[in-house]
Protein backbone atom coordinates (compact mmCIF):
# COMPACT_ATOMS: atom_id res chain seq x y z
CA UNK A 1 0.00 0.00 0.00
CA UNK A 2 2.99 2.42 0.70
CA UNK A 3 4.95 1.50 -2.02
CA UNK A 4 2.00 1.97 -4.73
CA UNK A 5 1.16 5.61 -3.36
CA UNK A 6 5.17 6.25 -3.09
CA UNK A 7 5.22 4.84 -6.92
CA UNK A 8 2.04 6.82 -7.89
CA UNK A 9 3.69 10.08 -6.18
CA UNK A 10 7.15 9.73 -8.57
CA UNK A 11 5.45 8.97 -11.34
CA UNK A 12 3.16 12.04 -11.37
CA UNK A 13 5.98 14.29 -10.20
CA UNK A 14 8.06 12.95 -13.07
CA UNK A 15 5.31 13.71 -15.40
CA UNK A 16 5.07 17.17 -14.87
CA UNK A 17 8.95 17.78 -15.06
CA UNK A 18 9.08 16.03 -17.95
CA UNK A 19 7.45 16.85 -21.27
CA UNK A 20 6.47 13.82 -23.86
CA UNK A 21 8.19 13.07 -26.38
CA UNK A 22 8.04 14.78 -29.60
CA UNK A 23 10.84 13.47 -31.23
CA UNK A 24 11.43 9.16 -32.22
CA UNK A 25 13.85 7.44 -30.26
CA UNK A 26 12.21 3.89 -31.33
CA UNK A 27 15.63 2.43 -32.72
CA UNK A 28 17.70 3.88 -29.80
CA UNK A 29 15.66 3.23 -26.50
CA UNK A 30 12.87 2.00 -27.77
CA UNK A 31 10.24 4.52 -26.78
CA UNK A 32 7.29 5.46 -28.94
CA UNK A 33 6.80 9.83 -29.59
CA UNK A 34 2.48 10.52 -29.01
CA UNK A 35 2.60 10.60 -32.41
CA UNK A 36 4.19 7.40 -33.41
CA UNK A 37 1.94 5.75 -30.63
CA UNK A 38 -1.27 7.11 -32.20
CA UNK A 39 -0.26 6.10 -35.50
CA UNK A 40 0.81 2.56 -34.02
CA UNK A 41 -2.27 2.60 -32.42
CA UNK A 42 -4.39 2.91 -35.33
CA UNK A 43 -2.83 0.78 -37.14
CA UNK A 44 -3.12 -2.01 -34.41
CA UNK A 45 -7.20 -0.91 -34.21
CA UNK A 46 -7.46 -1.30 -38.16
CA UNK A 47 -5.80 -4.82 -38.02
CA UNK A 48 -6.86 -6.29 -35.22
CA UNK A 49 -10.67 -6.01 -34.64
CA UNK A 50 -10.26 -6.90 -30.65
CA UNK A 51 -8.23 -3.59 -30.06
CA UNK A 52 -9.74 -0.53 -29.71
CA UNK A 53 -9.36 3.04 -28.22
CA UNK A 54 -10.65 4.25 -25.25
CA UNK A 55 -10.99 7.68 -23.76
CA UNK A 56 -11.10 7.10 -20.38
CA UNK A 57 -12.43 9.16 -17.63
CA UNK A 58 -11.82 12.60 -17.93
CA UNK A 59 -10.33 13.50 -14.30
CA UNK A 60 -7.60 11.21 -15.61
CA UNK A 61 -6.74 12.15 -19.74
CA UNK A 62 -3.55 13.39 -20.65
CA UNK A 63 -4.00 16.82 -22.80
CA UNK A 64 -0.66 15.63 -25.12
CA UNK A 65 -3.27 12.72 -26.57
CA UNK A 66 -6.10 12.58 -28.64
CA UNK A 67 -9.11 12.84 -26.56
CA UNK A 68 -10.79 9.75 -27.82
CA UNK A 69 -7.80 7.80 -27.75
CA UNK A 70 -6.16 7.80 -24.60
CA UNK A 71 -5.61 4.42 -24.02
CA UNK A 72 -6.26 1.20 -26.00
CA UNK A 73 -8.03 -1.88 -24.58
CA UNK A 74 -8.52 -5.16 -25.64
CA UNK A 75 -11.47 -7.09 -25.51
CA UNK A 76 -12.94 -10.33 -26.46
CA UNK A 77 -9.70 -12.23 -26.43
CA UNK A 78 -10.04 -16.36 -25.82
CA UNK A 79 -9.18 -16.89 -22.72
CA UNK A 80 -7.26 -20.78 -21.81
CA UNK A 81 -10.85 -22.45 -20.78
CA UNK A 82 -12.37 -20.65 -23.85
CA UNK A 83 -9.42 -21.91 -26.06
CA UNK A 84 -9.86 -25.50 -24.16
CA UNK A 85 -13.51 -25.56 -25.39
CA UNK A 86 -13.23 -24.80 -28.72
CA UNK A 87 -9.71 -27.45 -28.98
CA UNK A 88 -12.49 -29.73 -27.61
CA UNK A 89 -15.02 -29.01 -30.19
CA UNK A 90 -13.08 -29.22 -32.76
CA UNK A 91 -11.63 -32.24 -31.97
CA UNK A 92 -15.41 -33.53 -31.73
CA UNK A 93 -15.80 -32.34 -34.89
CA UNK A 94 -12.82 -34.96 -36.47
CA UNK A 95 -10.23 -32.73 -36.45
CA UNK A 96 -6.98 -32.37 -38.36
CA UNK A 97 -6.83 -35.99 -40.18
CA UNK A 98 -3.89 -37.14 -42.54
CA UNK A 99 -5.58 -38.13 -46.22
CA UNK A 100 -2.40 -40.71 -47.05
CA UNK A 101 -2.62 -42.35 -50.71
CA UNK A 102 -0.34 -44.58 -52.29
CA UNK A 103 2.20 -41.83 -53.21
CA UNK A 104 1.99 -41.19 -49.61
CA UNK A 105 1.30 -37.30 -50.57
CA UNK A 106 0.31 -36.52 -46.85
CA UNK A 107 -2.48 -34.23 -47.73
CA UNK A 108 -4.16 -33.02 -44.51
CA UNK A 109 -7.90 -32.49 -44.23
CA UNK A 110 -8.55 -29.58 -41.89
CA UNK A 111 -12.47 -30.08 -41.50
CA UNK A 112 -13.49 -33.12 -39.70
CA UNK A 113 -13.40 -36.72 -41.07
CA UNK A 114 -13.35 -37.82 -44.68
CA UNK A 115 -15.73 -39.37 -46.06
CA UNK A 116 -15.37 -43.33 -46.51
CA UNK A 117 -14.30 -44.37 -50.10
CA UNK A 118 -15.27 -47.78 -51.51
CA UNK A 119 -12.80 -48.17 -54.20
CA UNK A 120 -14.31 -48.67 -56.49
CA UNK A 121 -14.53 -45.28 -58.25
CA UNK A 122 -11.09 -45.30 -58.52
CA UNK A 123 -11.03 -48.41 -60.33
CA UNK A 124 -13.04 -46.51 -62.91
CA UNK A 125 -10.95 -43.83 -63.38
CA UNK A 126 -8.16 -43.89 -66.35
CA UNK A 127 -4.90 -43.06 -65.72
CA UNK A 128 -3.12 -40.69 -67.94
CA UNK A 129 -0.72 -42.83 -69.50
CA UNK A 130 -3.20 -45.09 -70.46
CA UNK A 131 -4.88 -42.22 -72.51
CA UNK A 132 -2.81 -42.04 -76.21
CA UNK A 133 -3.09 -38.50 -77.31
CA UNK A 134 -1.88 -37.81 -80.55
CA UNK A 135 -0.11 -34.34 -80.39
CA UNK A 136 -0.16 -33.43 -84.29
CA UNK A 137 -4.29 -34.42 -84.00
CA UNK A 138 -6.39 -31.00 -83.52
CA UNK A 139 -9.51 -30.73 -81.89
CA UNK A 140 -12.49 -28.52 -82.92
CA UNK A 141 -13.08 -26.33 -80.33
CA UNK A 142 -16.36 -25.10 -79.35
CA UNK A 143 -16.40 -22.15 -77.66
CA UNK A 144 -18.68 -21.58 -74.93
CA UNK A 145 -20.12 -18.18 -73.95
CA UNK A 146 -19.57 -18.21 -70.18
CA UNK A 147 -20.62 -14.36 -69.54
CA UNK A 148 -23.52 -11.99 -70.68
């Protein structure tokens, strides 16, 4: 309790000596300018849709930033039980499941189980070395009108 007023007293006392910064010093100390965080800000609230700004109460705003965008929260985030549920779901729902052929390809099917093959239509199926295809041999070609 002592220590977070004595913290809370230094840190306002060094905020009124001290102006923000106006000028980058990113690559050197790694501190943001307000402008550079406003910009970074924005940028993070344009890519990520569970960031946003917030202007906080108004006892507390700092007159160097925006007024609506004081601060930026995060909401809506899955939490570990959330993320447990929905690892559980999908796992319900089949999963991640290795399609392996012959050539052993590895192909991996993302939603839920395949469905069961009999065979049989693969049997049917012609390979394409068994098709001869003469090259000097043209086709007609009929065109097909695909748009209007």
């Amino acid at each position: 309790m002592v220590l977070s007023q004595l913290h809370g007293a230094f840190k306002g006392t060094v905020e009124r000596i001290t102006s923000p910064r106006t000028v980058s010093a990113f690559k050197e100390k790694g501190v943001l300018s307000v402008s550079e965080f406003v910009i970074a800000g924005d940028n993070l609230v344009s890519k990520c849709p569970t960031w946003s700004w917030e202007s906080g109460e108004p006892s507390k705003r700092k007159s160097y930033l925006p007024a609506d965008k004081q601060f930026l929260i995060t909401r809506n985030v899955p939490c570990l039980r959330r993320a447990a549920s929905v690892e559980e779901e999908y796992e319900a729902a089949g999963g991640e499941v290795l399609l392996d052929n012959e050539d052993n390809d590895g192909w991996l099917a993302t939603h839920g189980k395949p469905k069961e093959k009999n065979g049989a239509e693969d049997d049917n199926l012609p390979s394409i070395e068994a098709l001869e295809i003469n090259k000097r041999t043209h086709y007609p070609v009929n065109p097909i009108i695909l748009w209007r």
